[in-house]
Protein backbone atom coordinates (compact mmCIF):
# COMPACT_ATOMS: atom_id res chain seq x y z
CA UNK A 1 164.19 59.85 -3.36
CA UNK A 2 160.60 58.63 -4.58
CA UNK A 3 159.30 61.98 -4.28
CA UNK A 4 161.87 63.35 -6.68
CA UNK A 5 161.84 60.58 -8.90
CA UNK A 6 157.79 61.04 -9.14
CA UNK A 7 158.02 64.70 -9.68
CA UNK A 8 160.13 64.35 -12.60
CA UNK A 9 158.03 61.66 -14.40
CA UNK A 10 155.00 63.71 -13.91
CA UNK A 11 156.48 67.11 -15.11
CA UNK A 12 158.34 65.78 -17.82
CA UNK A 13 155.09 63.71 -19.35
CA UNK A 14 157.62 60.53 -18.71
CA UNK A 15 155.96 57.12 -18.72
CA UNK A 16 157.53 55.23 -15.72
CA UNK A 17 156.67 53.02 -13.23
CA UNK A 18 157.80 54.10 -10.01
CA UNK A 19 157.81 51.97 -6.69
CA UNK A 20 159.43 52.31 -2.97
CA UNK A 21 161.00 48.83 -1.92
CA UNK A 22 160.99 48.29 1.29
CA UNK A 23 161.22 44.56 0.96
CA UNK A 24 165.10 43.91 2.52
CA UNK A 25 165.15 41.01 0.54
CA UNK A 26 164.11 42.29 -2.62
CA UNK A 27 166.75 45.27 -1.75
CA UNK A 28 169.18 42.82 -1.03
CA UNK A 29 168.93 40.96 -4.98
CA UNK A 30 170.30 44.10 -6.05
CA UNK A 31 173.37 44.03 -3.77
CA UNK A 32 172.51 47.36 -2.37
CA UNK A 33 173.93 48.05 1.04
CA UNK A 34 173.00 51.85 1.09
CA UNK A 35 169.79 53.31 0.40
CA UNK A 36 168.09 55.21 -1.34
CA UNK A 37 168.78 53.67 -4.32
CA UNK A 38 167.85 54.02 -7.55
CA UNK A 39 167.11 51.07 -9.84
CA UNK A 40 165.95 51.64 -13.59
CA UNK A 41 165.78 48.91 -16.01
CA UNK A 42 166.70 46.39 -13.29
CA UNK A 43 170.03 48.20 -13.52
CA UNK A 44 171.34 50.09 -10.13
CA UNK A 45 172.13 53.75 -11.58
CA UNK A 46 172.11 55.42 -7.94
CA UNK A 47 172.67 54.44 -4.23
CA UNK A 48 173.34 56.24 -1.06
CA UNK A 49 172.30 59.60 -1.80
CA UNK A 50 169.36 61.46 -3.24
CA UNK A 51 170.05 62.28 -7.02
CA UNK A 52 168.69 66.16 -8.21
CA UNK A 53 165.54 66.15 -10.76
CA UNK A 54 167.79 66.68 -13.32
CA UNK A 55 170.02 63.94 -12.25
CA UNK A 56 167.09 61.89 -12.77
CA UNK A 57 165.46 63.56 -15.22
CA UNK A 58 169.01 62.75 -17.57
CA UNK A 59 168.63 59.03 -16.46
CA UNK A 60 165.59 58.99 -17.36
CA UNK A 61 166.06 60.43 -20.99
């Protein structure tokens, strides 16, 4: 999912920081029990699944 996350901020010019958790505890404060997920905002918009670009690119917007 990073990878299609970070192709859509750079080919849409969007200013985003993007970052891979790893960190099971940090994973864990968003009460995600599948990954990938998707976190924007500090908000959980996807998990279990990898989204499209424009999937993304519509959160994003």
């Amino acid at each position: 999912m990073t990878n299609v996350v970070k192709e859509v901020v750079l080919e849409n010019n969007i200013n985003a920081n993007v970052e891979k958790v790893e960190d099971i505890m940090k994973i864990m404060e968003f009460n995600v029990m599948s990954t990938p997920a998707l976190v924007i905002d500090n908000v959980v918009t996807i998990k279990g699944r990898i989204p499209s670009k424009e999937e993304v690119l519509t959160l994003l917007s």
